[in-house]
Every structure is written in C-alpha cells, then in structure tokens.
Protein backbone atom coordinates (compact mmCIF):
# COMPACT_ATOMS: atom_id res chain seq x y z
CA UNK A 1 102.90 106.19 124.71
CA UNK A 2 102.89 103.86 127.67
CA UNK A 3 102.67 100.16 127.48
CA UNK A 4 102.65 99.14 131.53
CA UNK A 5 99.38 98.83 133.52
CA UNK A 6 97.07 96.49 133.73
CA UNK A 7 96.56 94.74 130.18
CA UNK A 8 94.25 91.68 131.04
CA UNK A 9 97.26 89.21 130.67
CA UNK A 10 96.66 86.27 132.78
CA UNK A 11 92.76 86.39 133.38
CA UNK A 12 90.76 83.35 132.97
CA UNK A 13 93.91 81.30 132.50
CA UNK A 14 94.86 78.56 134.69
CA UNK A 15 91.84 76.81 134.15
CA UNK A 16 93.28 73.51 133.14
CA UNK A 17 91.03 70.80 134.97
CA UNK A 18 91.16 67.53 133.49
CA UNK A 19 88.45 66.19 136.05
CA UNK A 20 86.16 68.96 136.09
CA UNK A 21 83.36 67.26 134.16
CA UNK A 22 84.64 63.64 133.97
CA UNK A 23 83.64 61.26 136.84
CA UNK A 24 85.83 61.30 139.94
CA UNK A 25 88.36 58.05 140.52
CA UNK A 26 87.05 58.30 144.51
CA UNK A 27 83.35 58.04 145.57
CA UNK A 28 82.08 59.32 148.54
CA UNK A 29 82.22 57.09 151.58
CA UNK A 30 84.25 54.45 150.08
CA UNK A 31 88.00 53.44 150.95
CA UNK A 32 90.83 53.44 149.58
CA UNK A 33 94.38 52.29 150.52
CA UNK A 34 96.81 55.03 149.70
CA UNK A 35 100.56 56.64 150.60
CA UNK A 36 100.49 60.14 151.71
CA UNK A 37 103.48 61.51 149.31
CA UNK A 38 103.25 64.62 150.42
CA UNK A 39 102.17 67.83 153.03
CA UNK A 40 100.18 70.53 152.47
CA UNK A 41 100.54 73.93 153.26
CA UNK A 42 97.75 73.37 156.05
CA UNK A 43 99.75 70.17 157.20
CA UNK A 44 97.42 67.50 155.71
CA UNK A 45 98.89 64.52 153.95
CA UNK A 46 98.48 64.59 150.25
CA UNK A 47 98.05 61.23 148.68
CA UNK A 48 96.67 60.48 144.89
CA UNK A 49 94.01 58.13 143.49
CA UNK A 50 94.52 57.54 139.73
CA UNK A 51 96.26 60.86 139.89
CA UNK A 52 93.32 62.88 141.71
CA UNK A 53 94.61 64.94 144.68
CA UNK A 54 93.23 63.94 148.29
CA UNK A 55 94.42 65.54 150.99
CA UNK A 56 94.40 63.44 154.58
CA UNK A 57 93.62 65.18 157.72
CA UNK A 58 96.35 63.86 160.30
CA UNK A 59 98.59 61.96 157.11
CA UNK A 60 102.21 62.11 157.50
CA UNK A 61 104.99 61.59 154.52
CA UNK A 62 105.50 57.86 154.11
CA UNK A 63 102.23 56.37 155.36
CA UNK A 64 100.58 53.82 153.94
CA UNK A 65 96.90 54.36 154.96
CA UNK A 66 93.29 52.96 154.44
CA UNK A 67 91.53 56.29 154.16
CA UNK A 68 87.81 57.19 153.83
CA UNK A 69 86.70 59.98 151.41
CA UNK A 70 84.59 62.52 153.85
CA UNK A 71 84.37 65.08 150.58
CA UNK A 72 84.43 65.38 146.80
CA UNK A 73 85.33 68.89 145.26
CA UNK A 74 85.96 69.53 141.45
CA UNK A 75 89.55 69.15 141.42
CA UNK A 76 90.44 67.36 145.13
CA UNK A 77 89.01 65.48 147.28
CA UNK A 78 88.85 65.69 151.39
CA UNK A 79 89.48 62.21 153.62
CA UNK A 80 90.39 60.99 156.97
CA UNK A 81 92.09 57.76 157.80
CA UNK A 82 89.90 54.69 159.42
C-alpha cells in the first residue's frame, strides 16, 4: 500500500487575513507619512500603516516619505509618494 501522492495537505490553508473584513488603517486618497522598511520583489518600497502592508512605487530602504494611497486591496495597499 502506498502512502505518497497527492493527499490534499496544504489546500485552503494560508488563509490567515486579519484585515480581510475589518476596516483598512489607510483610506483611499489620503496621506500618510511613512518609512519604506523594506523592497519588494518588484523593487517597490514596502512601508506599514498600523501594521498593513503598502508597497511604494519608486520607495527606497530608509526613506521617510509623505505617500498617497492610489489603491486598497484586501490584504495591501498600492501608493506613490507626493
């Protein structure tokens, strides 16, 4: 009797969104002062707002920025600096 194959493990996991359904610390539009802490694998900044991801198109490591939010998603949101 085999064991290997596919079994299922793993599906639907992962789905661990704390800010799927509760409101979003950013609103669309507005500003927000921020430091980009990190880069993403596309080369946008990555700063945080009350711990919500937001990644900054053009934001390098060590900025302090005033950013505006061009995008809200379910787990990130999308800005670009002013």
């Amino acid at each position: 009797m085999s064991y290997g194959g596919r079994n299922g493990y793993g599906k639907g996991e992962g789905h661990r969104g704390t800010f799927g359904s509760s409101p979003k610390p950013v609103e669309m539009g507005k500003e927000y002062e921020v430091e980009i802490t990190e880069i993403s694998n596309r080369g946008d900044g990555i700063a945080r707002v009350q711990g919500f991801v937001i990644f900054v198109a053009g934001g390098k490591v060590g900025q302090n920025v005033k950013i505006r939010i061009t995008s809200i998603g379910e787990r990130f949101a999308k800005a670009e600096v002013v």
